[in-house]
N, C-alpha and C. Protein backbone atom coordinates (compact mmCIF):
# COMPACT_ATOMS: atom_id res chain seq x y z
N UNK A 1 23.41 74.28 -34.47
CA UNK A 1 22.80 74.53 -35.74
C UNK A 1 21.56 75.35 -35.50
N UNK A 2 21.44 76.69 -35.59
CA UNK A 2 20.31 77.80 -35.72
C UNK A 2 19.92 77.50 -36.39
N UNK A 3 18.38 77.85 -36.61
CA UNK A 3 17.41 77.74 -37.79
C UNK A 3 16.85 79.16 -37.58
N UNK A 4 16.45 79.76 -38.91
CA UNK A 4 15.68 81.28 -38.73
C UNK A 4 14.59 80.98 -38.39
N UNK A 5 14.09 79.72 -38.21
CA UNK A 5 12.51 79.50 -37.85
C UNK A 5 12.52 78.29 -36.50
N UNK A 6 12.85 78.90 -35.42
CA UNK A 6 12.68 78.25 -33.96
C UNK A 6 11.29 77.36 -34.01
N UNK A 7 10.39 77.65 -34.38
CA UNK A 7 9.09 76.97 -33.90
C UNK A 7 9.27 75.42 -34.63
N UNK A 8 9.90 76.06 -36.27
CA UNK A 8 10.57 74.33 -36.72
C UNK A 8 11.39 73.45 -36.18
N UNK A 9 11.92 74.18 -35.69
CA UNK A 9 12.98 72.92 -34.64
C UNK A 9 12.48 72.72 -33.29
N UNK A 10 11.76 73.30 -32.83
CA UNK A 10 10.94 72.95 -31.60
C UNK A 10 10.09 72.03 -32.18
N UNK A 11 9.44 72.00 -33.27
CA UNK A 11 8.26 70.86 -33.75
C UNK A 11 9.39 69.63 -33.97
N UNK A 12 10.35 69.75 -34.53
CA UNK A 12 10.95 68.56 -34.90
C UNK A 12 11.62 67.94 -33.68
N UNK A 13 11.79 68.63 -32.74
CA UNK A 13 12.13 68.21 -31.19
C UNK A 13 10.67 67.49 -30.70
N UNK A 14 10.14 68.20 -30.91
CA UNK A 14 8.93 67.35 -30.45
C UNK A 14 8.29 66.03 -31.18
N UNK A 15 8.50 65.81 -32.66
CA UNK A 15 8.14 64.62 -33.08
C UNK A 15 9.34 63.52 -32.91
N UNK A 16 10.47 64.37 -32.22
CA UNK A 16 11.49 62.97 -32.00
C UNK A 16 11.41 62.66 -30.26
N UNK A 17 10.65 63.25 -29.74
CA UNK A 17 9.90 63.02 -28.52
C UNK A 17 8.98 61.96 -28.15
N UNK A 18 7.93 62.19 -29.21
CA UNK A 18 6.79 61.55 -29.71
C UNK A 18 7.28 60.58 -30.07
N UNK A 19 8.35 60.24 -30.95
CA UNK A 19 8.56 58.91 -31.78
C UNK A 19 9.36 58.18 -30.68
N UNK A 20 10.46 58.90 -29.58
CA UNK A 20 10.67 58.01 -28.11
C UNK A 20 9.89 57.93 -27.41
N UNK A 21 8.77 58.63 -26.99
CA UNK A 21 7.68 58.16 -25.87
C UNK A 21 6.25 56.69 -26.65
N UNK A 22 6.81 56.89 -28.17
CA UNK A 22 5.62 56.03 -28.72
C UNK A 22 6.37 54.13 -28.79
N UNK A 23 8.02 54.22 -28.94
CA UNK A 23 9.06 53.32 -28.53
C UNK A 23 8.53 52.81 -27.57
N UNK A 24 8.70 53.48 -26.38
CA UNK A 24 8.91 53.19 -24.73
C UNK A 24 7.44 52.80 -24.99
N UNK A 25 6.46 53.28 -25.16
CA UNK A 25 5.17 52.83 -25.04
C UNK A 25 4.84 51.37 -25.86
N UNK A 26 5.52 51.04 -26.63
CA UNK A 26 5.17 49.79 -27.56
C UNK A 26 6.78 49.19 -26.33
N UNK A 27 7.79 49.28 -26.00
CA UNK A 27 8.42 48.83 -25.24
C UNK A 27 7.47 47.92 -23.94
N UNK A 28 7.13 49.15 -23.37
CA UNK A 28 6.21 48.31 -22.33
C UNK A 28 5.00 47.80 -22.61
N UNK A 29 4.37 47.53 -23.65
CA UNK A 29 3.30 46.75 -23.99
C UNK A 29 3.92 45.40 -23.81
N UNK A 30 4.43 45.27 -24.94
CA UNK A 30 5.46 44.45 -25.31
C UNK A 30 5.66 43.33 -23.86
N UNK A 31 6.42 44.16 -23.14
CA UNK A 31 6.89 43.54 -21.30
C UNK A 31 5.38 42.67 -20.75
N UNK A 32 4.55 43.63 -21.10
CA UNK A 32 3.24 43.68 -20.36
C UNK A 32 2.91 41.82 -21.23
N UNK A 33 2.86 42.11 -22.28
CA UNK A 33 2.45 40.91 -22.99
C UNK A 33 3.21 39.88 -22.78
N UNK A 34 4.64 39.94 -22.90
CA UNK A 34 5.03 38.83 -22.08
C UNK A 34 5.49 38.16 -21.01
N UNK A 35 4.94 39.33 -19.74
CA UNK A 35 4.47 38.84 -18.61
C UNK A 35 3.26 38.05 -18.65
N UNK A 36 2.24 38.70 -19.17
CA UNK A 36 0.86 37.93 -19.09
C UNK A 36 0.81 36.72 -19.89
N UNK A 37 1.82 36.22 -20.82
CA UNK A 37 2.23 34.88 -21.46
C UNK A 37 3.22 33.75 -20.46
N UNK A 38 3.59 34.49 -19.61
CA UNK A 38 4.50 34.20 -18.91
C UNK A 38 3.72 33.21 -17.77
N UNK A 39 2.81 34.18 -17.45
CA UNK A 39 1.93 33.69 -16.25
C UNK A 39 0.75 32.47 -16.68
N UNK A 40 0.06 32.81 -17.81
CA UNK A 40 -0.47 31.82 -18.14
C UNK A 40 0.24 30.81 -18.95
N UNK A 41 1.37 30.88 -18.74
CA UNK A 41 1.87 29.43 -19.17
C UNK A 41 2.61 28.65 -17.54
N UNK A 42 2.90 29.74 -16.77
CA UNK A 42 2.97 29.16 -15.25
C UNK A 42 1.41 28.32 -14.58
N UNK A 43 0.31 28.84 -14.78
CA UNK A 43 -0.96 28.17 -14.60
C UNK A 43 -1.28 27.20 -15.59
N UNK A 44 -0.58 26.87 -17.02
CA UNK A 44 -1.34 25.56 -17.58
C UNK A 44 0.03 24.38 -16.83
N UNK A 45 1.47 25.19 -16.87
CA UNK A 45 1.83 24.01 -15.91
C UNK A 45 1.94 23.47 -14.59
N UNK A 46 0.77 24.38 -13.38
CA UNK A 46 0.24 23.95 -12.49
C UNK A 46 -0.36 23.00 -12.69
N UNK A 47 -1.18 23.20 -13.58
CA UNK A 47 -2.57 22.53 -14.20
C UNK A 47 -2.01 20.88 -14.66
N UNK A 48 -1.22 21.11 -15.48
CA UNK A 48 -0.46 19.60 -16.11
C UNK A 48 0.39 19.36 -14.79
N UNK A 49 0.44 19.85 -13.78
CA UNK A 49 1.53 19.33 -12.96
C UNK A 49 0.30 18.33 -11.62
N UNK A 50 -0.99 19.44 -11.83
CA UNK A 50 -1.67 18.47 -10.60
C UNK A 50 -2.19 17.66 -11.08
N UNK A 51 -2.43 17.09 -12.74
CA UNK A 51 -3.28 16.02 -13.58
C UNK A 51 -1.86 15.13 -12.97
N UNK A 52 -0.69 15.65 -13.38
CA UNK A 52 0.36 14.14 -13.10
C UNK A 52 0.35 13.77 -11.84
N UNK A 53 0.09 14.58 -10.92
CA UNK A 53 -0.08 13.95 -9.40
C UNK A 53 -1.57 13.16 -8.89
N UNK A 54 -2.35 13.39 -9.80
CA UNK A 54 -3.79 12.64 -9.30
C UNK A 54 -3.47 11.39 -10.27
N UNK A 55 -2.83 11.35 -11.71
CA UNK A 55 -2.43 10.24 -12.25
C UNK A 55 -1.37 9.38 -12.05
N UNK A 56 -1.01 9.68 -11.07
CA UNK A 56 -0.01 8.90 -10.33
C UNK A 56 -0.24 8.12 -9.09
N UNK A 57 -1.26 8.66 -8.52
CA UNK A 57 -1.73 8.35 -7.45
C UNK A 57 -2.98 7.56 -7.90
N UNK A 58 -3.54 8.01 -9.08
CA UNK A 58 -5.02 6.71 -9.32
C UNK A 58 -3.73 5.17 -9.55
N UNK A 59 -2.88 5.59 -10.46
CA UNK A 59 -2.17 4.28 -10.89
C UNK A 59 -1.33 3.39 -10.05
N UNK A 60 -0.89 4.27 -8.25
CA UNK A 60 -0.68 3.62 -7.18
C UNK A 60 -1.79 2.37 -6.73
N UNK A 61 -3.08 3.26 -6.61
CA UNK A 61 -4.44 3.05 -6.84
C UNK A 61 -4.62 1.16 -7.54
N UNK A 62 -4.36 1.65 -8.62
CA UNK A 62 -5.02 0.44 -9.64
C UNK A 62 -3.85 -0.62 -9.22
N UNK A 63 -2.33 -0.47 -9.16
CA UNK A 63 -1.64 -1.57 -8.51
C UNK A 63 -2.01 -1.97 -7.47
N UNK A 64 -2.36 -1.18 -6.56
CA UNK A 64 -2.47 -1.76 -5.20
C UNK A 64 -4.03 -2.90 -5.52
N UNK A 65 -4.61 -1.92 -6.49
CA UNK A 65 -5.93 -3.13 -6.38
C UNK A 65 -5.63 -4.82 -7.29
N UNK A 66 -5.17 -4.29 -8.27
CA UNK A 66 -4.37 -5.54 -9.24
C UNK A 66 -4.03 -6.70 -7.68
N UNK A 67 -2.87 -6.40 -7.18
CA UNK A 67 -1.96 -6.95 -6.23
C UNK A 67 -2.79 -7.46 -5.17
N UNK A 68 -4.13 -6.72 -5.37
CA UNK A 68 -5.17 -7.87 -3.88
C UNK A 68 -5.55 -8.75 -4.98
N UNK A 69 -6.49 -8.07 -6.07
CA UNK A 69 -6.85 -9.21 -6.64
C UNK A 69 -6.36 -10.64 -7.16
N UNK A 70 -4.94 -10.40 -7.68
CA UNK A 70 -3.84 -11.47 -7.83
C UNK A 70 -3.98 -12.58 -6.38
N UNK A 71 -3.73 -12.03 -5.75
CA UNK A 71 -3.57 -12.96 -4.32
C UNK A 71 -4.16 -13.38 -3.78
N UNK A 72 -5.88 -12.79 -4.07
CA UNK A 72 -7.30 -13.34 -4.08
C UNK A 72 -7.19 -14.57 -5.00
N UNK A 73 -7.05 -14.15 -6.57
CA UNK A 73 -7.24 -15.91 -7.38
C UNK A 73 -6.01 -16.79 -6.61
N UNK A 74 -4.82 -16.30 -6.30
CA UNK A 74 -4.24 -17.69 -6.15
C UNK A 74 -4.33 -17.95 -4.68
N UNK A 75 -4.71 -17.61 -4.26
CA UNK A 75 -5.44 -17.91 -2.58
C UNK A 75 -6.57 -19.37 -3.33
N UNK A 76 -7.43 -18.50 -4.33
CA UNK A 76 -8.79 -18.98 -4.80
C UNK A 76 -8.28 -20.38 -5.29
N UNK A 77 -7.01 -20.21 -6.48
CA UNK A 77 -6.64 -21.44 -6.98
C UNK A 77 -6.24 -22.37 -6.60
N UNK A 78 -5.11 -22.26 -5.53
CA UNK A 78 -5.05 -23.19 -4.19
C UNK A 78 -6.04 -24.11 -3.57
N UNK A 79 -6.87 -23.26 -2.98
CA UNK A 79 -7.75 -23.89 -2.72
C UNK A 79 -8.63 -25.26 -3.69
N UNK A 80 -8.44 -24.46 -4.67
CA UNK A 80 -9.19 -25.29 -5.71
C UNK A 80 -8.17 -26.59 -6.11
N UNK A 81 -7.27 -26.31 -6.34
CA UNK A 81 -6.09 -27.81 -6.59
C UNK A 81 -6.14 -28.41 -5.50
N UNK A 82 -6.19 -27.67 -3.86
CA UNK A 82 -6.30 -28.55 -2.44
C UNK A 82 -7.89 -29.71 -2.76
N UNK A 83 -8.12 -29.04 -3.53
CA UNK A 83 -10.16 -30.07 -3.31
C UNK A 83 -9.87 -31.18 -4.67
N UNK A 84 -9.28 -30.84 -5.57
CA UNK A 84 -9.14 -31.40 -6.47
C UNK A 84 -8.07 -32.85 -5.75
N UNK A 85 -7.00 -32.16 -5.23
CA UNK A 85 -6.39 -33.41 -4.88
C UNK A 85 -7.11 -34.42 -3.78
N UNK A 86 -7.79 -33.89 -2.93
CA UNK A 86 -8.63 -34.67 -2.31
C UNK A 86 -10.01 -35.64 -2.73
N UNK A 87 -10.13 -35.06 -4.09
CA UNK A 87 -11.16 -35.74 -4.81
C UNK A 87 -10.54 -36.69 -5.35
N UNK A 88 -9.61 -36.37 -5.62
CA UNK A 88 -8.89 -37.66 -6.56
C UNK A 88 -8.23 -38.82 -5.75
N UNK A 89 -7.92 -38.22 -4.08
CA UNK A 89 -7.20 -39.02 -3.09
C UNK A 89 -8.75 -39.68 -2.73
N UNK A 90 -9.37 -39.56 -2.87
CA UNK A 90 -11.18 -40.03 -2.57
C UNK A 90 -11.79 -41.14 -3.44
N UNK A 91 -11.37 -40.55 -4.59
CA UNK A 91 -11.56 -41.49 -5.76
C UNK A 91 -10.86 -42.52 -5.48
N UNK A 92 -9.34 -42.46 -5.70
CA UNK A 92 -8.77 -43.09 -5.63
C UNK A 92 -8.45 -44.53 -4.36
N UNK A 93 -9.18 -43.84 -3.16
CA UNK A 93 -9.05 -44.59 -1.93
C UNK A 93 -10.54 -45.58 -1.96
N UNK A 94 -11.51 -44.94 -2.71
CA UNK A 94 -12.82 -45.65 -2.59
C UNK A 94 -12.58 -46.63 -4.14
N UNK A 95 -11.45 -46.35 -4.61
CA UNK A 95 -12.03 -47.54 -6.23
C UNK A 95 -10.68 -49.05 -5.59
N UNK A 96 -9.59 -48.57 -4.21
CA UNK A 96 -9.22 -49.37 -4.03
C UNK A 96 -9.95 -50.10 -2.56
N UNK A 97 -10.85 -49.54 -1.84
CA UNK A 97 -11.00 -50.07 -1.18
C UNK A 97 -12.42 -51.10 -1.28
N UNK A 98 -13.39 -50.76 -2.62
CA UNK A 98 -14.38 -51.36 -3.00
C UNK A 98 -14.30 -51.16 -4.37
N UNK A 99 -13.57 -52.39 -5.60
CA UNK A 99 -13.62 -52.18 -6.96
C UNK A 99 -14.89 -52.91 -7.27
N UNK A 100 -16.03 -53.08 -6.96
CA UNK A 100 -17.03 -53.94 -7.35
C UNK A 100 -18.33 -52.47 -7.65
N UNK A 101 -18.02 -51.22 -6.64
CA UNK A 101 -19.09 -50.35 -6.52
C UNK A 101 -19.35 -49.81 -7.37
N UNK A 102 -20.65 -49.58 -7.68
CA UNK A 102 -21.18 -48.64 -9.54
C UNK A 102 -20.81 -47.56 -9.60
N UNK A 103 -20.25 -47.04 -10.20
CA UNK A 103 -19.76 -45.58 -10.69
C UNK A 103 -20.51 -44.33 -10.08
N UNK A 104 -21.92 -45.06 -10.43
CA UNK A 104 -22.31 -43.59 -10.70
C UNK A 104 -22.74 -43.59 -8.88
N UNK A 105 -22.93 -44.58 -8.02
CA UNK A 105 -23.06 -44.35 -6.44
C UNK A 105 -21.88 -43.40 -5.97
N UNK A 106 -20.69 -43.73 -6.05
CA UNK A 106 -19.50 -43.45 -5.88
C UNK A 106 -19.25 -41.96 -6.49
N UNK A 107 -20.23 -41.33 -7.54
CA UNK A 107 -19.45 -39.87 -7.46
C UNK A 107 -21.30 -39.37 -7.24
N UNK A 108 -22.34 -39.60 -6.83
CA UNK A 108 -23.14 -39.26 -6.26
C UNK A 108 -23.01 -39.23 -4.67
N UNK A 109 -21.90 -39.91 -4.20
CA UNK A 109 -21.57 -39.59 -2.93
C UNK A 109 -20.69 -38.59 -2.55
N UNK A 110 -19.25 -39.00 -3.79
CA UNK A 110 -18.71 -37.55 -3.65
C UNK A 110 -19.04 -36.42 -3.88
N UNK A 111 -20.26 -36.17 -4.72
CA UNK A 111 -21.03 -34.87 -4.95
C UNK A 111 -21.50 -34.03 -3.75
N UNK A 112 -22.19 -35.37 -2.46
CA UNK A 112 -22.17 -34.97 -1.46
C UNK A 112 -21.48 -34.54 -0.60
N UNK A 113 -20.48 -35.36 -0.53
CA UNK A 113 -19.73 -34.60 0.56
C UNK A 113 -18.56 -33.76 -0.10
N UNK A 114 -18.48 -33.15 -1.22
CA UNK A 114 -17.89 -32.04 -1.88
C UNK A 114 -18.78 -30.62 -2.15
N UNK A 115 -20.25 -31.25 -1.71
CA UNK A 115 -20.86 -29.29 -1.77
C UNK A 115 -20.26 -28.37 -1.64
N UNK A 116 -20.96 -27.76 -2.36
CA UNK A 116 -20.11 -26.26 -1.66
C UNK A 116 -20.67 -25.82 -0.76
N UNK A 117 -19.58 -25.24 0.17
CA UNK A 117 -20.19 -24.56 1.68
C UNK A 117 -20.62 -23.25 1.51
N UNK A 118 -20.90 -22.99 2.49
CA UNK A 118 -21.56 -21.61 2.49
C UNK A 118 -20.10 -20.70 2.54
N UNK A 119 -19.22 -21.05 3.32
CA UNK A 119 -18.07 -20.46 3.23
C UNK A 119 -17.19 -19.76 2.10
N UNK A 120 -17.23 -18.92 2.12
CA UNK A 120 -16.38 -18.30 0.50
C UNK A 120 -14.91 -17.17 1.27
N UNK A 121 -13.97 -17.52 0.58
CA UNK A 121 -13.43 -16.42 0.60
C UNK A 121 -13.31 -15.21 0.60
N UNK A 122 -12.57 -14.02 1.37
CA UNK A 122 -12.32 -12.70 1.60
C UNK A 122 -12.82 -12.34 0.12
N UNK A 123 -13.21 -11.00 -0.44
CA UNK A 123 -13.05 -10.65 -1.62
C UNK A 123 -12.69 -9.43 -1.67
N UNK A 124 -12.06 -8.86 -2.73
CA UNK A 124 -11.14 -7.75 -3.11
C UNK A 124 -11.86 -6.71 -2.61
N UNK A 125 -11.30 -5.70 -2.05
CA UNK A 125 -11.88 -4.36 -1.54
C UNK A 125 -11.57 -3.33 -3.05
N UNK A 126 -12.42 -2.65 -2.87
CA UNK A 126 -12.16 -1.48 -4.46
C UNK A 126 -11.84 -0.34 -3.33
């Protein structure tokens, strides 16, 4: 298709040039933008990926401490039912072996020899 006026169809060659190089140019923006969406959504789920590994590891953390402390009270409670039954095997051995003695001698003695010692149990490490 000739035209008597070449310079018009050279201009119109050239704005359909322009309108593919301005394509390709919004084409690769485009790429550009969602590479750089791409990547910062690869760094927020680094980010959420090393919060779940330090929160996993504090909550190893807090069981392991739970699990001393547990075994600390019933270490603790033991002990405490072991004194209890001996108070009562105390009681019980001193109201049969003297029922005449005043009350209040009899647990002013056991007061004594039930002090508390200086001795205490291990306690929980943090």
């Amino acid at each position: 298709m000739g035209s008597a006026f070449p310079h018009i169809q050279l201009a119109e060659e050239l704005v359909s040039l322009d309108h593919g190089e301005n394509l390709a140019k919004a084409a690769i923006q485009a790429i550009q933008q969602l590479l750089e969406e791409r990547n910062r959504l690869r760094q927020q789920f680094g980010a959420k990926q090393d919060e779940i590994y330090a929160l996993k590891a504090a909550n190893e953390d807090l069981r392991r401490l739970v699990a001393e402390i547990h075994n600390y009270y019933l270490g603790t409670t033991s002990k405490f039912v072991a004194h209890l039954k001996e108070i009562e095997a105390t009681l019980n051995q001193v109201e049969a072996t003297k029922p005449g003695l005043n009350g209040d001698d009899s647990l002013a003695s056991l007061a004594k020899r039930f002090a508390p010692k200086p001795e205490r149990g291990p306690m929980p490490t943090a």
